[in-house]
Protein backbone atom coordinates (compact mmCIF):
# COMPACT_ATOMS: atom_id res chain seq x y z
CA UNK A 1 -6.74 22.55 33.45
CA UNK A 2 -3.52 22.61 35.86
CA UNK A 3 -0.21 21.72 34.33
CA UNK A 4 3.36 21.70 35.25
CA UNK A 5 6.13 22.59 33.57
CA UNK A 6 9.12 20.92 34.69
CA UNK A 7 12.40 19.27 33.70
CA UNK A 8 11.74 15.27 34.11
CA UNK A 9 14.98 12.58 33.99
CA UNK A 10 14.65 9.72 31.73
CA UNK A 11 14.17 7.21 34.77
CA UNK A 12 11.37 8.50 35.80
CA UNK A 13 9.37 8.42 32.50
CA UNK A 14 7.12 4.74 31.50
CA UNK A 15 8.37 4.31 28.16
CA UNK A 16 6.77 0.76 28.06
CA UNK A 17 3.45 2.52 28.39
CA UNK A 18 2.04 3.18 24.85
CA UNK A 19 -1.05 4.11 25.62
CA UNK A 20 -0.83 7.55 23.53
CA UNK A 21 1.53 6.60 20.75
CA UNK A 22 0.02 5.97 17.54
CA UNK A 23 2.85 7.44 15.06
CA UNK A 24 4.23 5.49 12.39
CA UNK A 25 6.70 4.63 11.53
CA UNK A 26 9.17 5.42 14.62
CA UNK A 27 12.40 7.00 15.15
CA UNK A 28 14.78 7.15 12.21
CA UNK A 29 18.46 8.28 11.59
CA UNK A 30 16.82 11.67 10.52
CA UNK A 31 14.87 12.19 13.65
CA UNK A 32 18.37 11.23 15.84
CA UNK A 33 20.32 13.43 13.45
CA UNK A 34 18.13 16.42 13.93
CA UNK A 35 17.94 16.07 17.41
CA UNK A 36 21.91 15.81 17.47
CA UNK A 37 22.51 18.92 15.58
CA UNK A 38 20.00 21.22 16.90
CA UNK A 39 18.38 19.79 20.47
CA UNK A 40 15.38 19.06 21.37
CA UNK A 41 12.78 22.69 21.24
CA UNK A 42 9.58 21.38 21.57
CA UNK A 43 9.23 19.76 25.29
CA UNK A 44 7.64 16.80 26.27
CA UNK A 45 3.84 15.96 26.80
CA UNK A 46 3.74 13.64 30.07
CA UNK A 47 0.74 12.60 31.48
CA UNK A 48 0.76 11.22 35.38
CA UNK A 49 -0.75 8.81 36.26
CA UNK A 50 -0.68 7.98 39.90
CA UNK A 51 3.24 7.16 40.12
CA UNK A 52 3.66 7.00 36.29
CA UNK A 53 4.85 9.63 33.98
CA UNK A 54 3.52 8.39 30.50
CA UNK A 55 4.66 10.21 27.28
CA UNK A 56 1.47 11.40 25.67
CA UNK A 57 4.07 13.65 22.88
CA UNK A 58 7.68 13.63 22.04
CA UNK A 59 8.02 9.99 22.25
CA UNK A 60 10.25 10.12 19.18
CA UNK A 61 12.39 13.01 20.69
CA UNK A 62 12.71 11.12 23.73
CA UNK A 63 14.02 8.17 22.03
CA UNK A 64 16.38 9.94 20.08
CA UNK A 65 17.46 11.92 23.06
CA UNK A 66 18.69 9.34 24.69
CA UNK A 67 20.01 7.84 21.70
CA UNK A 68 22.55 10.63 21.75
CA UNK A 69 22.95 11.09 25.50
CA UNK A 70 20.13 13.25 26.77
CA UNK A 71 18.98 11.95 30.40
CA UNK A 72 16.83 15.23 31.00
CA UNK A 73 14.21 16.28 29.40
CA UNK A 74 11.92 19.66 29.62
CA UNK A 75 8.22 18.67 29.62
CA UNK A 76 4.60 19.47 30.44
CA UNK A 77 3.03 17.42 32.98
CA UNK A 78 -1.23 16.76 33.30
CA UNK A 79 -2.84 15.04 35.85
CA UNK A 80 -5.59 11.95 36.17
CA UNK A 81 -7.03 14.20 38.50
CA UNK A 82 -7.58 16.72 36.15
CA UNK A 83 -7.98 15.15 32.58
CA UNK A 84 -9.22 11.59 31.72
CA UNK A 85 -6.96 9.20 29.84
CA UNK A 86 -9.51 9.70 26.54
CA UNK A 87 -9.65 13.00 26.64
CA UNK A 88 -6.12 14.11 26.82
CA UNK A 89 -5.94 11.10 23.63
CA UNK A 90 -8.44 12.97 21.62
CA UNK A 91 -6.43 16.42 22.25
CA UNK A 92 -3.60 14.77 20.76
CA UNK A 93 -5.27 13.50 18.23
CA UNK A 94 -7.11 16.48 17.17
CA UNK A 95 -3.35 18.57 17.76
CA UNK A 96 -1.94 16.16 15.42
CA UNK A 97 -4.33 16.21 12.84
CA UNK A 98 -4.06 19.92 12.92
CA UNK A 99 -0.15 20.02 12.62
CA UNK A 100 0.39 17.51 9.97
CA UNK A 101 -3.56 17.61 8.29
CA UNK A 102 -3.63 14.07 7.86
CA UNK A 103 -2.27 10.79 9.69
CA UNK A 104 -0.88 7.70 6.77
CA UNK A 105 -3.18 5.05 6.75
CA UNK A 106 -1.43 2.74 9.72
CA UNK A 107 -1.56 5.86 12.27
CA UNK A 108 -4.97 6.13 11.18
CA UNK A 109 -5.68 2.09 12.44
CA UNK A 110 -3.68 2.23 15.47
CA UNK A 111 -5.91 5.14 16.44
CA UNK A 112 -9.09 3.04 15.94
CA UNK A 113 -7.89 0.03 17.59
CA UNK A 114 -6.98 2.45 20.51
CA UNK A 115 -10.57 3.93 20.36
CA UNK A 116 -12.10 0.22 20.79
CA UNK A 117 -9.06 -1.59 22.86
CA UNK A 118 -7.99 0.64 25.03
CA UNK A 119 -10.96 3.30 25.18
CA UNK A 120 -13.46 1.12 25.19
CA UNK A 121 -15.58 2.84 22.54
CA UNK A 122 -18.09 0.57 20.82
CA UNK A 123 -16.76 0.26 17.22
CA UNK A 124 -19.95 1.53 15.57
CA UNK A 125 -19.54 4.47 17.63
CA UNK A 126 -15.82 4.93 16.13
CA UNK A 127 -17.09 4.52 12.67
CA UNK A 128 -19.73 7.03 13.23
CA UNK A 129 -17.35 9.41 15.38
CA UNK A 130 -14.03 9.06 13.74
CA UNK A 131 -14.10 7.81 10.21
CA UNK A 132 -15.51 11.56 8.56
CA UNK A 133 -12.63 12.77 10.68
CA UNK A 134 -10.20 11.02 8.73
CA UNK A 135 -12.07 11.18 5.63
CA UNK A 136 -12.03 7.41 5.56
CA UNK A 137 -15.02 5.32 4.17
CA UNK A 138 -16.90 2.11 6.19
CA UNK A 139 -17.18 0.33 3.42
CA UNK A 140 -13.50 -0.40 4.21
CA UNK A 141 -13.62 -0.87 8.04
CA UNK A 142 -12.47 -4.27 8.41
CA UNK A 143 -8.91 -2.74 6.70
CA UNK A 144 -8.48 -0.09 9.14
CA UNK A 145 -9.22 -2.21 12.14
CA UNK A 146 -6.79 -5.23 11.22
CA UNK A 147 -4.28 -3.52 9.47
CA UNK A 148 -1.52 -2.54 12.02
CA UNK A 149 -1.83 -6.16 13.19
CA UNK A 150 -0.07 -6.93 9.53
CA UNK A 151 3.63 -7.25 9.41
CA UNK A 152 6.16 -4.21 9.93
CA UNK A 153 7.57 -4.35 6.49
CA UNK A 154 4.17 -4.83 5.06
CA UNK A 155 2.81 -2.01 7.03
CA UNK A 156 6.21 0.19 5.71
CA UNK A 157 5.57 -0.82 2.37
CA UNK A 158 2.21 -0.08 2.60
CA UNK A 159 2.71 3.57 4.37
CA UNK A 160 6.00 4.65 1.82
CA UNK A 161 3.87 3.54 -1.24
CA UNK A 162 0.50 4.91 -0.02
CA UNK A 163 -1.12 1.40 -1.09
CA UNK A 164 -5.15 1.69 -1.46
CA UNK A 165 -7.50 -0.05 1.04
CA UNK A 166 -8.69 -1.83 -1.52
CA UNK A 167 -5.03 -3.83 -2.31
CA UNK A 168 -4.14 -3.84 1.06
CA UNK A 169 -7.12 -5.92 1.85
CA UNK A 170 -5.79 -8.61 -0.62
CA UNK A 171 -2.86 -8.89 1.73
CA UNK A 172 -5.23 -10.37 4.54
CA UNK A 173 -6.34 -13.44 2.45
CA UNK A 174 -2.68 -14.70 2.74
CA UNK A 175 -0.56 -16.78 5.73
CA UNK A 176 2.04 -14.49 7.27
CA UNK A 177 4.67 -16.97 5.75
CA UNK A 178 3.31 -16.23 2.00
CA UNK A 179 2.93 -12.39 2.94
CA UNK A 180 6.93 -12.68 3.88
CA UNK A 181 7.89 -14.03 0.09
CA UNK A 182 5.04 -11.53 -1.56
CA UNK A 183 7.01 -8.57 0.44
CA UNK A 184 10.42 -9.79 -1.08
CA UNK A 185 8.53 -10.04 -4.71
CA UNK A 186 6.87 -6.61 -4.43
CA UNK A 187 9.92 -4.80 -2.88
CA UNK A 188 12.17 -6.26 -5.25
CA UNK A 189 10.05 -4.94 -8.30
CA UNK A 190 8.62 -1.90 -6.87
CA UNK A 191 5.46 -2.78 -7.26
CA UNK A 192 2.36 -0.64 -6.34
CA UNK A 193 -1.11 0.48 -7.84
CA UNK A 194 -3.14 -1.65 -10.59
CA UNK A 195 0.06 -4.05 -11.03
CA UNK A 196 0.32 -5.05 -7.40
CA UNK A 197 -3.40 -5.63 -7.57
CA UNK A 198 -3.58 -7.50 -10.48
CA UNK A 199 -0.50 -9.98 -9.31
CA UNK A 200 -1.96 -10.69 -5.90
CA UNK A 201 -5.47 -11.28 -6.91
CA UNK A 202 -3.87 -13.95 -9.82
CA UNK A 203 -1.24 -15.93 -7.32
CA UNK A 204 -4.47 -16.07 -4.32
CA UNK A 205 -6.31 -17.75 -7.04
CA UNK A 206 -4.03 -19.79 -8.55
CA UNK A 207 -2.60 -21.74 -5.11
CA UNK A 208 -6.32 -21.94 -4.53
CA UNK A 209 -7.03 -23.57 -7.69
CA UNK A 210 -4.27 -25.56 -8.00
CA UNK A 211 -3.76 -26.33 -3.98
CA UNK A 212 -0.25 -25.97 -4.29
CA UNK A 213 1.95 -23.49 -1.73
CA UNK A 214 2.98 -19.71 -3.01
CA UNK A 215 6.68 -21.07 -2.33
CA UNK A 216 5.92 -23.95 -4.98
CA UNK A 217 4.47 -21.76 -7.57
CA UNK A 218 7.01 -18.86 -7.46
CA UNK A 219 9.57 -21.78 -7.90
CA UNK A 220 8.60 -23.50 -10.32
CA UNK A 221 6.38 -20.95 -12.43
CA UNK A 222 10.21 -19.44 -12.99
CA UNK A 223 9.11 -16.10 -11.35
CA UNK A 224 11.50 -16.72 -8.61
CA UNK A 225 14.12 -16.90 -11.53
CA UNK A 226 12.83 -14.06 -12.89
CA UNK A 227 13.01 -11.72 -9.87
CA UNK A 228 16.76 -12.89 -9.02
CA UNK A 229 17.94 -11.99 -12.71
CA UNK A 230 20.32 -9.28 -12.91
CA UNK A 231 19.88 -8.54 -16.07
CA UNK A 232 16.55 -7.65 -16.36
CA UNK A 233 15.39 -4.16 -15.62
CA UNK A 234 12.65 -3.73 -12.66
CA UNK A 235 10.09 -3.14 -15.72
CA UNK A 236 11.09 -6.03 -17.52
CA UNK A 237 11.17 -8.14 -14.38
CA UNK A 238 7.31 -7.04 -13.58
CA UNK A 239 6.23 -7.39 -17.40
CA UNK A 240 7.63 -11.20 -17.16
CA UNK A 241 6.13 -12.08 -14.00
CA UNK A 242 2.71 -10.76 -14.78
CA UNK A 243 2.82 -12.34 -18.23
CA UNK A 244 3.51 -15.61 -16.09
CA UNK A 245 0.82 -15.18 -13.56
CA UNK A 246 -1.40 -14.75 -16.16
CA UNK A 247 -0.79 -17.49 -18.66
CA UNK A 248 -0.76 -19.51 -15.35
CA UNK A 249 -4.36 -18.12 -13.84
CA UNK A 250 -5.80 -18.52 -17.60
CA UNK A 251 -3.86 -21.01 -19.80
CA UNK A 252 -6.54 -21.59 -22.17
CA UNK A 253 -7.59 -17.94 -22.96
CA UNK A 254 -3.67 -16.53 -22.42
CA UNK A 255 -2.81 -18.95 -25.15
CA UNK A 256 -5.90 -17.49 -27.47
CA UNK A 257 -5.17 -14.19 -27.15
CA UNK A 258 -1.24 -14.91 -27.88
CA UNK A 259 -2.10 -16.74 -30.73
CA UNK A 260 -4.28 -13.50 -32.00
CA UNK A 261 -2.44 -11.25 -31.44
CA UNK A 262 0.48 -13.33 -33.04
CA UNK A 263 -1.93 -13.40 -36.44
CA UNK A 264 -2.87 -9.58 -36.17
CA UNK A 265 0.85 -9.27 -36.48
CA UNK A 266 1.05 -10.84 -39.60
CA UNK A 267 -1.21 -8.53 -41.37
CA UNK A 268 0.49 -5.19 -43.53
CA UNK A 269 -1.67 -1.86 -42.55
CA UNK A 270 0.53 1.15 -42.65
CA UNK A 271 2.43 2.08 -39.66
CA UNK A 272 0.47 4.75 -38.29
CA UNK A 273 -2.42 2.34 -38.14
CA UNK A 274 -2.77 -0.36 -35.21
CA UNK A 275 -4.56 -3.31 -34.68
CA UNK A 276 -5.02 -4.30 -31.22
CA UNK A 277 -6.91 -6.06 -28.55
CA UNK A 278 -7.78 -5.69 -25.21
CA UNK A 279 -6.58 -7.67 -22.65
CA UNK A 280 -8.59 -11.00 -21.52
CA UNK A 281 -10.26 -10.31 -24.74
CA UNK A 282 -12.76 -8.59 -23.32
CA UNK A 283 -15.25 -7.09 -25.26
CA UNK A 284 -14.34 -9.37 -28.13
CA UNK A 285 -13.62 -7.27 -30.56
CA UNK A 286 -10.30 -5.96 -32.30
CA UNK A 287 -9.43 -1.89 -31.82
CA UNK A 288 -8.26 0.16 -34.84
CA UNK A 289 -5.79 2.85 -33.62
CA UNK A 290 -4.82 5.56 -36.01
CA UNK A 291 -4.66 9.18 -36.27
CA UNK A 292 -4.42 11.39 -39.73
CA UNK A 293 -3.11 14.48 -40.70
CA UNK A 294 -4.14 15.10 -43.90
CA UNK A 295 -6.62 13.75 -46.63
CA UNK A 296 -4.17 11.39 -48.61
CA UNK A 297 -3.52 9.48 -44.67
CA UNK A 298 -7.56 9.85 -44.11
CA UNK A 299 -7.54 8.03 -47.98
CA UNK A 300 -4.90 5.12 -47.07
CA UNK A 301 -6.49 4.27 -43.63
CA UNK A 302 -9.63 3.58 -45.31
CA UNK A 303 -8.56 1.66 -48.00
CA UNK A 304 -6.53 -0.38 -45.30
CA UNK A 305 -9.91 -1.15 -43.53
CA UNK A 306 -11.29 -2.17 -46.89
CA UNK A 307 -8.75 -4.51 -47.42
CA UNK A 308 -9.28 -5.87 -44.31
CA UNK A 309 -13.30 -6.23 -44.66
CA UNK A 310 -12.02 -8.47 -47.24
CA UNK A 311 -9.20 -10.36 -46.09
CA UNK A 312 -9.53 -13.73 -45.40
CA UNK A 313 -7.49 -14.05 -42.32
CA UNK A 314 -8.87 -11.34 -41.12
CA UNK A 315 -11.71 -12.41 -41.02
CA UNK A 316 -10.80 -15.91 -39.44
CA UNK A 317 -9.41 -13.82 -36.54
CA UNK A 318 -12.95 -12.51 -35.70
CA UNK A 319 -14.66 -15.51 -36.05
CA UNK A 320 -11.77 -16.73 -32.90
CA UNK A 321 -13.23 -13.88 -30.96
């Protein structure tokens, strides 16, 4: 495979041409900084296409090179006539994956979406072909192949947080205009993992339910007040917020299990022993938390469960189960 090494000015490199980009996020003050302190080592990949010089690798460094003043740049040139457009894509692909070990989840879509839109793979084939590359499963396909069509701070949030496929397909079942207010509420609270998931599957269901905009709700279900309050820790601000989306997703059972848990309160166990039930009620039953150290604790828990096998409001509790 001929190449050429040569030094190429910036004016005669396509920078509108994307065709081999797929890294994400772009250049960043530490990219520029690095490139400002120590210069650009590595050339750049080109690839020529008839008249065009198209940056296959260094796109970053290019863009930060000129951010600084750098008009030349040193760089490896391949030919169309000696390398198709696919397979010089999967050599940078495969480099890639090599150098870094894996791509974050909106390189990895970009790449597929190249495969089918550009390549013009068949997208079974790409499933077949690329997903065990990336370790990825099919069952979540339809997340890889829309996802870098979400919005850029989504897709930032998503990438810095490492968000699962399975809550970043709860972000597609939303307008762009709701996705813009549920960025501010997750940024704002940090929110990731089981409490992001939780959150967005309540508020989908609830302006579903209730036909009534995600704007509406957040204002008037006071979680809008909630996230603005400076006094609240981020904790305190999430803890609030879910408590709201839940009472407001299942008023009727919320208000049960408040009410329980308000009556298991009342009861006197010793400390070391507590009474407690799972969320939803599910399961309907109470849990008994304790732990002993010695025979006289062993003794006192189970005289505490005695007297509760024969306490009346005890009992009226389970019967509200």
């Amino acid at each position: 495979m001929n190449k050429i090494f040569k030094e190429v000015h910036i004016s005669k490199i396509d920078l509108e041409d994307k065709l081999f980009d797929f890294a994400y996020p772009g250049v960043n003050e530490n990219i520029i900084s690095s490139v400002k302190k120590v210069g650009i080592f590595m050339p750049v990949i080109l690839y020529k296409k008839k008249d065009n010089l198209i940056v296959v690798d260094g796109r970053k460094r290019v863009f930060a090179g000129m951010k600084i003043g750098i008009q030349k740049f040193e760089s490896i040139i391949y030919n169309s006539e000696d390398i198709t457009e696919y397979n010089i894509f999967q050599k940078k692909l495969y480099d890639t994956l090599t150098e870094k070990n894996r791509l974050n989840i909106v390189e990895i879509s970009i790449v597929l979406n190249k495969l089918v839109n550009d390549f013009s793979l068949k997208k079974a084939d790409v499933i077949r072909e690329y997903f065990p590359l990336f370790n990825i499963s099919g069952y979540y396909s339809d997340v890889y192949f829309h996802l870098c069509k979400l919005d850029e701070n989504i897709k930032d949030y998503i990438v810095e947080n490492d968000l699962h496929p399975n809550i970043i397909k709860q972000f597609f079942r939303f307008e762009p205009s709701e996705l813009t207010l549920i960025y501010s509420l997750m940024k704002s609270l940090k929110m990731k993992g089981s409490n992001l998931r939780i959150i967005l599957t309540y508020l989908e269901e609830i302006i579903h339910r209730d036909n009534i905009t995600l704007e509406k709700f957040l204002s008037i279900s006071g979680i809008k007040d909630v996230q603005e309050n400076k006094k609240l820790t981020h904790s305190q601000k999430l803890e609030k917020i879910k408590q709201i989306v839940k009472e407001n997703r299942y008023p009727v059972l919320y208000k049960k299990e408040r009410e329980i848990k308000g009556k298991l309160n009342s009861i006197k166990v010793p400390g070391y022993i507590r009474l407690s039930i799972p969320e939803f009620l599910e399961g309907n039953a109470i849990n008994f938390n304790f732990s002993v150290d010695r025979k006289e604790k062993l003794k006192e828990a189970i005289e505490a469960i005695n007297y509760l096998y024969h306490n009346e409001s005890f009992g009226k509790i389970l019967e509200m189960l």
